[in-house]
Protein backbone atom coordinates (compact mmCIF):
# COMPACT_ATOMS: atom_id res chain seq x y z
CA UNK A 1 70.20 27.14 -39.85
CA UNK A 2 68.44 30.80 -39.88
CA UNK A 3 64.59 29.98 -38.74
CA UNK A 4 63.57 32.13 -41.54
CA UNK A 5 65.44 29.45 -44.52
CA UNK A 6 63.80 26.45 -42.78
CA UNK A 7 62.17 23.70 -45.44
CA UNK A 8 59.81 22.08 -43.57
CA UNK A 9 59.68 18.71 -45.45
CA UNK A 10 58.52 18.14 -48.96
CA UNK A 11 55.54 15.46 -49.90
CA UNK A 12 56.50 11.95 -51.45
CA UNK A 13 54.07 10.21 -53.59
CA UNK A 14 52.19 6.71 -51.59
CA UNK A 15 49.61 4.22 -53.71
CA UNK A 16 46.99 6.80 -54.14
CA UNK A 17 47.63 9.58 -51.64
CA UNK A 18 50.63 11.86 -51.03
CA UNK A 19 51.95 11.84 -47.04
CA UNK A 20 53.98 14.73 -46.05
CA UNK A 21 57.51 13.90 -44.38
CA UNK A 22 58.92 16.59 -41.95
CA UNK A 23 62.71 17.38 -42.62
CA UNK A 24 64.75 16.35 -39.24
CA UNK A 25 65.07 19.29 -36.59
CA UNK A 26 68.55 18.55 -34.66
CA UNK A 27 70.39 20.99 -35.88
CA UNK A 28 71.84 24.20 -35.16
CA UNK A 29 69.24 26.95 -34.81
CA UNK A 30 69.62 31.12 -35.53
CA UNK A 31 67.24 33.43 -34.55
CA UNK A 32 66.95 35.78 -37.59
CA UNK A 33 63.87 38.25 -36.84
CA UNK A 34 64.32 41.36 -34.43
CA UNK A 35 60.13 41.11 -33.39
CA UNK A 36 60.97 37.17 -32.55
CA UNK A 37 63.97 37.82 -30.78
CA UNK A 38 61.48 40.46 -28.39
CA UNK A 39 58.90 38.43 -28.50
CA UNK A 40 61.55 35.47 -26.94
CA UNK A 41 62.54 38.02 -24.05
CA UNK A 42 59.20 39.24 -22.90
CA UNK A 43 57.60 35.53 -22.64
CA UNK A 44 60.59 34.66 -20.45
CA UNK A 45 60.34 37.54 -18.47
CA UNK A 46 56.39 36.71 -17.61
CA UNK A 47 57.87 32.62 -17.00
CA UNK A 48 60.40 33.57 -14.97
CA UNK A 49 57.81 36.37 -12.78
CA UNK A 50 55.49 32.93 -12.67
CA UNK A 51 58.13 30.67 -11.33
CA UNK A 52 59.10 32.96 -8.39
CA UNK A 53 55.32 33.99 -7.88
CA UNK A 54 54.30 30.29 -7.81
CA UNK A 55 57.34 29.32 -5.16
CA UNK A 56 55.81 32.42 -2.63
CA UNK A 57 52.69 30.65 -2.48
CA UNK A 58 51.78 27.75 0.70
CA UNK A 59 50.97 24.86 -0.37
CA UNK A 60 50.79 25.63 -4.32
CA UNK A 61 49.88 22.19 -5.35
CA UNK A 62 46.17 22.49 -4.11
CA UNK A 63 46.06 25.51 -6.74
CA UNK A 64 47.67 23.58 -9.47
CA UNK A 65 45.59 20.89 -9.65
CA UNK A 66 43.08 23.06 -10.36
CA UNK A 67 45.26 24.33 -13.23
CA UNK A 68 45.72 20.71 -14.23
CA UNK A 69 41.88 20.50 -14.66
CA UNK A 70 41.61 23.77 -16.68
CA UNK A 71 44.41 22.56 -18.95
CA UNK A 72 42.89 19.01 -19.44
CA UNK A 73 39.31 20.80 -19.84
CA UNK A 74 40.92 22.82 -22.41
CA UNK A 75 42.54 20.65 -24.45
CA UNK A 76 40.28 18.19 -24.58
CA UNK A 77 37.59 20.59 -26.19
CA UNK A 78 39.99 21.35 -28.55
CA UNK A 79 39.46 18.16 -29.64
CA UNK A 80 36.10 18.31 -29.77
CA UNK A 81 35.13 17.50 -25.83
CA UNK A 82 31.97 19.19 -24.63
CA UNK A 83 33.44 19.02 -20.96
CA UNK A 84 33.66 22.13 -18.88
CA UNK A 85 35.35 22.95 -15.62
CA UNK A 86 32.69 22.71 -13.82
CA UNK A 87 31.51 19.39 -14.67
CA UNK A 88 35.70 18.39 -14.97
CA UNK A 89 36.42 18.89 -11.12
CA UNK A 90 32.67 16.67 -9.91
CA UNK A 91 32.55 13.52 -9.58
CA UNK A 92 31.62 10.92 -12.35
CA UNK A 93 28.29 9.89 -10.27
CA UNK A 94 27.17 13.65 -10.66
CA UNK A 95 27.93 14.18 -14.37
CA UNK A 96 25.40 13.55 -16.90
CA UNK A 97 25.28 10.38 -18.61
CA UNK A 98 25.32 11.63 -21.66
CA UNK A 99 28.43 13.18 -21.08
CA UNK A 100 30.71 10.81 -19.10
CA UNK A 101 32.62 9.84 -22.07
CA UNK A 102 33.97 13.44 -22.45
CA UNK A 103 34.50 13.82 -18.67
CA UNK A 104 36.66 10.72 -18.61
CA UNK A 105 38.82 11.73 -21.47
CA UNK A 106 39.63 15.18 -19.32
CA UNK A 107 40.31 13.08 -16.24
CA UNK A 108 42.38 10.82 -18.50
CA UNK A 109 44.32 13.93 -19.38
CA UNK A 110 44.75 15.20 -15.79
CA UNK A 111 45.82 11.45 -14.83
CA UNK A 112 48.22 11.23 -17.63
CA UNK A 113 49.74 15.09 -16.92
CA UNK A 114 50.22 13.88 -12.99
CA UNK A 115 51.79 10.73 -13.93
CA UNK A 116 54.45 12.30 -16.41
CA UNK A 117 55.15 15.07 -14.22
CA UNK A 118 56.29 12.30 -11.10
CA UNK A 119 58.26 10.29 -13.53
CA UNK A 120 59.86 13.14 -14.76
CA UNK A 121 61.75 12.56 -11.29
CA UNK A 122 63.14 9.36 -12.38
CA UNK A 123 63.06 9.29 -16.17
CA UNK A 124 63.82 11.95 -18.68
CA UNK A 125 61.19 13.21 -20.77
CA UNK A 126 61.58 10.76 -23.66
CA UNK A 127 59.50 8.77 -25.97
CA UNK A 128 58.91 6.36 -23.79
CA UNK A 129 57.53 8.63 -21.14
CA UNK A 130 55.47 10.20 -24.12
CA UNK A 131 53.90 6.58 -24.96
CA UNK A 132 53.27 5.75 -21.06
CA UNK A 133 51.64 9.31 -21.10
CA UNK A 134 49.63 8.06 -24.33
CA UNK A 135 48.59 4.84 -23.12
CA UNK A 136 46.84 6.44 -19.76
CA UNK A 137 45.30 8.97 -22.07
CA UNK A 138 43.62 6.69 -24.13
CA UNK A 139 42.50 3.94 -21.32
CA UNK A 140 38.22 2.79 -21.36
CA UNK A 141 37.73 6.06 -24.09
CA UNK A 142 37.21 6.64 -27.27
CA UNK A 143 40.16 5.63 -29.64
CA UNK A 144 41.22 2.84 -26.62
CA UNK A 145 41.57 0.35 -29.42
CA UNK A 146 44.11 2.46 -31.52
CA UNK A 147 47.64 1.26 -30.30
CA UNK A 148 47.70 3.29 -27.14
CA UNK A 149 51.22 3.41 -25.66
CA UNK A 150 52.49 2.57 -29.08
CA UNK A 151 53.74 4.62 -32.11
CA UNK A 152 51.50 3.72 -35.59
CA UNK A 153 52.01 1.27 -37.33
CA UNK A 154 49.67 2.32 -40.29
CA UNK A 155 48.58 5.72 -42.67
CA UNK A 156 46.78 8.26 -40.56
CA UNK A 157 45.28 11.27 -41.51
CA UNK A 158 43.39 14.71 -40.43
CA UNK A 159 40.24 16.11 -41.73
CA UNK A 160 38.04 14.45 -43.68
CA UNK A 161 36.59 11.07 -43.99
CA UNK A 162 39.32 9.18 -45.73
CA UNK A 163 42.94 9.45 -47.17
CA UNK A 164 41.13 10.63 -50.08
CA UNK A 165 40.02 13.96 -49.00
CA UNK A 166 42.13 14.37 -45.96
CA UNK A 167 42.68 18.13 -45.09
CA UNK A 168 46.32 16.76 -44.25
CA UNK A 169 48.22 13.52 -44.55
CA UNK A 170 51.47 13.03 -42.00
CA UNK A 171 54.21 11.15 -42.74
CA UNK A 172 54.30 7.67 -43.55
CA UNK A 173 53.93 5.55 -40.23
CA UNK A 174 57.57 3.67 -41.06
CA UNK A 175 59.21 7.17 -40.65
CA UNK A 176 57.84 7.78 -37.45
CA UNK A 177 60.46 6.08 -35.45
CA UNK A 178 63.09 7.65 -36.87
CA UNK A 179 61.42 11.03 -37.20
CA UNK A 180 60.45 10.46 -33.16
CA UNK A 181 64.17 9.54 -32.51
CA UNK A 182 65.27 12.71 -34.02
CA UNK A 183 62.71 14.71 -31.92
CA UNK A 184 63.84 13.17 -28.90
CA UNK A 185 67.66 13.43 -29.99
CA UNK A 186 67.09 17.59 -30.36
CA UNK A 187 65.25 18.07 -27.01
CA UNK A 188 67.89 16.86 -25.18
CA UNK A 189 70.79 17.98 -27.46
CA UNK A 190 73.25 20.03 -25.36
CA UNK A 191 75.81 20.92 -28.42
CA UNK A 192 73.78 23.19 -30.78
CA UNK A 193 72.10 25.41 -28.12
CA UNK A 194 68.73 26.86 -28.72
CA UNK A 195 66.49 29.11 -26.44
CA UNK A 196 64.01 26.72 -24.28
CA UNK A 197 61.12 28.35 -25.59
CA UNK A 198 62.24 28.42 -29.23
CA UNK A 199 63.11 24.75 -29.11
CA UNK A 200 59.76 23.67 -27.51
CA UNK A 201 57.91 25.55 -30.13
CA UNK A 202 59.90 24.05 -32.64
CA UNK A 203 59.14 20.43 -31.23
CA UNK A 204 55.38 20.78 -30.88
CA UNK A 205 55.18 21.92 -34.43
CA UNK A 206 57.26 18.84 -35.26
CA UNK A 207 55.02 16.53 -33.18
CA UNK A 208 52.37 17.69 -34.79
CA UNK A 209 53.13 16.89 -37.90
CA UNK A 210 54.55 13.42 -37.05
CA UNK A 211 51.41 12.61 -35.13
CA UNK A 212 53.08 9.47 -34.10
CA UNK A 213 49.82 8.04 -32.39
CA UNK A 214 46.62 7.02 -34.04
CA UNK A 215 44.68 9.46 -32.09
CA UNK A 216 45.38 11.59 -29.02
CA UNK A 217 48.40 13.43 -30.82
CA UNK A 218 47.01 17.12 -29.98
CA UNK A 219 46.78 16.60 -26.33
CA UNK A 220 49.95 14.66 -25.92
CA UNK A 221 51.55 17.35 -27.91
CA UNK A 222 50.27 20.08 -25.36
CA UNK A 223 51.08 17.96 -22.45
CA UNK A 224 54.38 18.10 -23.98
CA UNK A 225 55.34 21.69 -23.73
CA UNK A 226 54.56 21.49 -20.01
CA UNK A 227 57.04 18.63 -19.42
CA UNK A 228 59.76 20.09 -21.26
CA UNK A 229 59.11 23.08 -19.28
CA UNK A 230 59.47 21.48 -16.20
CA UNK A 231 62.14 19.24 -16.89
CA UNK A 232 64.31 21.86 -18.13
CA UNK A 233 63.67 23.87 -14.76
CA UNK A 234 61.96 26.68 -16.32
CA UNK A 235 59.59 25.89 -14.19
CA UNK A 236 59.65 24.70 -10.75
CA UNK A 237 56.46 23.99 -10.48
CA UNK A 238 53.58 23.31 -13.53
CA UNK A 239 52.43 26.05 -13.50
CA UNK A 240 51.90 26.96 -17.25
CA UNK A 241 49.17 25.29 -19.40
CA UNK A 242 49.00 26.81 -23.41
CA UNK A 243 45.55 24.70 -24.32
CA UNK A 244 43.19 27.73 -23.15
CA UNK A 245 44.96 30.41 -25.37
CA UNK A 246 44.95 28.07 -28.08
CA UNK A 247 41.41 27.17 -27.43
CA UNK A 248 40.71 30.90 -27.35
CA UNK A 249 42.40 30.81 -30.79
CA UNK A 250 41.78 27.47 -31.96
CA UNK A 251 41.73 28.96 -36.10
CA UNK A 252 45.52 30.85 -35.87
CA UNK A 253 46.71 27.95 -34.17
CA UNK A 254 45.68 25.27 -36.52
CA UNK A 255 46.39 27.81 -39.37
CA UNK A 256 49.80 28.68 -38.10
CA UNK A 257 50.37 24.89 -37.34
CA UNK A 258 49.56 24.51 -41.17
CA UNK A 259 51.77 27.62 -42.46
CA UNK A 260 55.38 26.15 -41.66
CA UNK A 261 54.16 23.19 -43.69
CA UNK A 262 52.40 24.87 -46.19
CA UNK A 263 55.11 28.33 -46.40
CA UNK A 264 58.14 27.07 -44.60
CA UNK A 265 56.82 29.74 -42.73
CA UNK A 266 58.25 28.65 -39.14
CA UNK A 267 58.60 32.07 -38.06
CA UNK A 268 54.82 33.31 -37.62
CA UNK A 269 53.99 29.62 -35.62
CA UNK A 270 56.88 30.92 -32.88
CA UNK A 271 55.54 34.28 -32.90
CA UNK A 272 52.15 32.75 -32.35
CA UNK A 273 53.48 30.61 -29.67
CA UNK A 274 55.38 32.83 -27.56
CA UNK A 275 53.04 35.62 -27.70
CA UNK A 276 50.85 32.64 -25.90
CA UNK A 277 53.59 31.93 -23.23
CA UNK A 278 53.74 35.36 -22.63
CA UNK A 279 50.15 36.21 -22.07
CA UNK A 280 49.64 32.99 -20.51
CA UNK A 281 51.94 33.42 -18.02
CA UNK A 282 50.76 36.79 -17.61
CA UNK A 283 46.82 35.40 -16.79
CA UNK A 284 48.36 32.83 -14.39
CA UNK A 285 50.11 35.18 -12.39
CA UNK A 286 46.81 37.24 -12.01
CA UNK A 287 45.32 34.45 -11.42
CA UNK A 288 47.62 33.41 -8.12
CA UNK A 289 47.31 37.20 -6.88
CA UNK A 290 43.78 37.01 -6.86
CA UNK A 291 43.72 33.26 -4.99
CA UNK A 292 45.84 34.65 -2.67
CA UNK A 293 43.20 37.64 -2.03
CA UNK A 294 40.78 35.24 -1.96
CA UNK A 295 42.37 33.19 0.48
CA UNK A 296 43.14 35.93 2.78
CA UNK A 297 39.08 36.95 2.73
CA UNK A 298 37.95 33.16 3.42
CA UNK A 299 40.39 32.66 6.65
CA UNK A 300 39.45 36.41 7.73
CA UNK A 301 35.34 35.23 7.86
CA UNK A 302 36.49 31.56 9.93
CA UNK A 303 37.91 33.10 12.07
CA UNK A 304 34.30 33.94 13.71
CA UNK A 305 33.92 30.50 13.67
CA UNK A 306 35.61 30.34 16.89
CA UNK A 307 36.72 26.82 18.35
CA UNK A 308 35.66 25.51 14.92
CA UNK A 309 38.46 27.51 13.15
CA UNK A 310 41.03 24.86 13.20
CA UNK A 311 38.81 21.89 11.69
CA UNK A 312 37.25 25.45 9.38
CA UNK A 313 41.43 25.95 8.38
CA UNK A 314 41.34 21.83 7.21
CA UNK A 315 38.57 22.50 5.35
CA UNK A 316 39.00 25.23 3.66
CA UNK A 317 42.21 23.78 2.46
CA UNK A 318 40.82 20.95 1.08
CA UNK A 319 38.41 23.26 -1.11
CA UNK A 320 41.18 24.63 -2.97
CA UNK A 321 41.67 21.04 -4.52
CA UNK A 322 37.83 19.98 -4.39
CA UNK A 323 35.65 23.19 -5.21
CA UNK A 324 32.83 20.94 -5.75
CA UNK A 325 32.06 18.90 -3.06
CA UNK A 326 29.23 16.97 -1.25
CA UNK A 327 28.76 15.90 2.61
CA UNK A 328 30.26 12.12 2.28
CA UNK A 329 33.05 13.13 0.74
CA UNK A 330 33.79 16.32 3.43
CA UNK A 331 33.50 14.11 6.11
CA UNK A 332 35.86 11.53 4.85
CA UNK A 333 38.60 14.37 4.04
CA UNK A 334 38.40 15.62 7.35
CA UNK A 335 38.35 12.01 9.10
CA UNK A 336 34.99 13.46 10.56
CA UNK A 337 31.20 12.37 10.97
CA UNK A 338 28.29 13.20 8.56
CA UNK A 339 26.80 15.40 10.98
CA UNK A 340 29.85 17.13 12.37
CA UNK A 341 30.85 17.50 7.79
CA UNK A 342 27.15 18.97 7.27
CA UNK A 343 26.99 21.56 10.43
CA UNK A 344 30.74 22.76 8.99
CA UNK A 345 29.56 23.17 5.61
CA UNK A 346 26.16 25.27 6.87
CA UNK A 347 29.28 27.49 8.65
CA UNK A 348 30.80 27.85 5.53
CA UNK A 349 27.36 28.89 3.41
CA UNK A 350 26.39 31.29 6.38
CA UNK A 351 29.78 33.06 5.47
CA UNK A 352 28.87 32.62 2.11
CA UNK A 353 32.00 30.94 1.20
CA UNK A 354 30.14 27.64 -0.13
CA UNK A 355 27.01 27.79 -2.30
CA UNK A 356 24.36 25.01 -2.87
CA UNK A 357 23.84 24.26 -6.38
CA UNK A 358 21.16 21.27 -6.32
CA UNK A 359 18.12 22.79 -4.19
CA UNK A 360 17.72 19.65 -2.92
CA UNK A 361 17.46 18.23 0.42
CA UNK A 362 19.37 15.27 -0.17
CA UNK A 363 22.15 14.35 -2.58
CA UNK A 364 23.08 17.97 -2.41
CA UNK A 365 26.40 19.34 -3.90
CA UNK A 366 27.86 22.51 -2.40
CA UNK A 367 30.42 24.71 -4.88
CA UNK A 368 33.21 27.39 -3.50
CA UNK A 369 32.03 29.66 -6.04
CA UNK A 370 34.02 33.02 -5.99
CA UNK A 371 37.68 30.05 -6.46
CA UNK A 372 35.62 28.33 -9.34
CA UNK A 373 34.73 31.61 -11.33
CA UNK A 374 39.16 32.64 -11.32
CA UNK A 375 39.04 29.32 -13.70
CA UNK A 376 36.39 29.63 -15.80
């Protein structure tokens, strides 16, 4: 089928309401549009630059989990989270009561991403991987009581207050298993090939409009472009996270979301989507250059620390995947004392490497500012 002639689904008449049932996408696929077909080539040019930039980098999984954070601090705020990085990477005794609910839904995300991302070393990515990732997303928050782990087995809707005046209505909840199985069927399908990038976009518009879970569909639908990525080797490492460019554009991608259901119009959502691998591979490759200048400063200025430097090396290390950090938790990282933690961390403010935020003299939290800001 030419992308340009798909028919996204049509709406069938329920008691009162109209839900809207997505035509099955496991079939063959044809590119059809010259500025899609460029678009395709320069986002996996900028994927496959990230992949070999992430692989030159030591020890690139302290960086990525801060790129975990950033994605789940993302995504959840597109959901309407007031979490931001900052308050993501703390710890839950420092964050505001007021906003601990938000901060565990991030750290739900980040837990679920991890999790998904090891099994994806024993299991393929599947539905039932999907629902595992589900039920960790939705454990002790908000929607916890809305089958999580399970596909819906009721009417859902988005927008609005009721099926009445939903801004959209997704298929009824007994097509979702066989609408799910046909998802699941295509991203694995090996006889009607399709570019990676084309097919992923094609699936999270499809998820989308299943929205096979009661809530949490947007962020398992994000988390999903990540796994595919990785599990198709695109990407050796995770290294690519969409939910801040579609953040940044939150109004084209709902819009565009909306247009294949509304136009048929398939063709603008992939533009829309691979223009954001491209230029978010693009930021994450600037992003790695400049940790790796960054880097390169820090162990230049502990090097005057002198006998210190190896315990300095340890500890700097260990900042990459804690930014934010206090005294307790230093010294039980380094499988040092309080005192020895606290004189190392004056080192590290004297070479202005770690700033205080609190102004306190006790319970104080210090912050490796100039790695924070490259994630803001």
């Amino acid at each position: 089928m030419k992308i340009s002639a798909f028919k996204a689904g049509k709406y069938v008449q329920r008691y009162r309401y109209k839900s809207f049932e997505p035509n099955p996408v496991n079939h063959p696929w044809q590119i059809d549009d010259a500025r899609l077909d460029f678009l395709l080539s320069e986002a996996n040019i900028k994927l496959g630059e990230l992949n070999a930039y992430s692989q030159l980098i030591p020890n690139v999984d302290f960086f990525i989990k801060m790129h975990v954070l950033k994605e789940g601090t993302s995504s959840s705020r597109i959901e309407g989270t007031q979490t931001d990085i900052d308050e993501a990477v703390q710890k839950e005794a420092f964050v505001p009561p007021e906003k601990k609910d938000d901060w565990r839904e991030v750290r739900n995300y980040v837990q679920a991403m991890n999790q998904a991302i090891e099994k994806l070393k024993t299991l393929p990515l599947s539905n039932r991987l999907l629902r595992q990732a589900h039920r960790t997303l939705m454990q002790g928050v908000r929607g916890s009581r809305k089958q999580p782990g399970e596909f819906r087995r009721s009417q859902n809707w988005i927008g609005g207050g009721s099926l009445s005046d939903a801004v959209f209505i997704p298929p009824h909840h007994e097509s979702v298993p066989a609408l799910m199985s046909d998802l699941e069927k295509f991203l694995h399908d090996v006889n009607n090939p399709v570019p990676a990038l084309i097919k992923i976009g094609i699936a999270h518009y499809q998820f989308e409009t299943i929205h096979p879970f009661l809530d949490g569909n947007g962020r398992i639908g994000r988390l999903l472009i990540t796994l595919f990525l990785v599990s198709n080797h695109l990407l050796i490492k995770p290294t690519l996270y969409l939910s801040d460019f579609f953040e940044k554009n939150r109004s084209l991608y709902y819009d565009n979301l909306s247009r294949v259901r509304t136009h048929n119009d398939l063709t603008r959502w992939l533009k829309f989507f691979l223009e954001g691998v491209r230029q978010t591979a693009g930021n994450s490759i600037e992003t790695f250059k400049k940790i790796i200048e960054l880097r390169s400063a820090a162990e230049n200025k502990i090097i005057l620390l002198g006998k210190k430097q190896a315990l300095a090396k340890s500890f700097l290390q260990y900042l990459y995947g804690e930014p934010i950090t206090d005294t307790s938790d230093a010294a039980k990282a380094l499988s040092v004392n309080f005192s020895t933690a606290s004189r190392l961390i004056a080192d590290f403010m004297k070479l202005k490497i770690l700033q205080e935020t609190t102004g306190y003299k006790r319970n104080r939290i210090f912050v490796f500012e100039d790695y924070m800001s490259l994630f803001r």
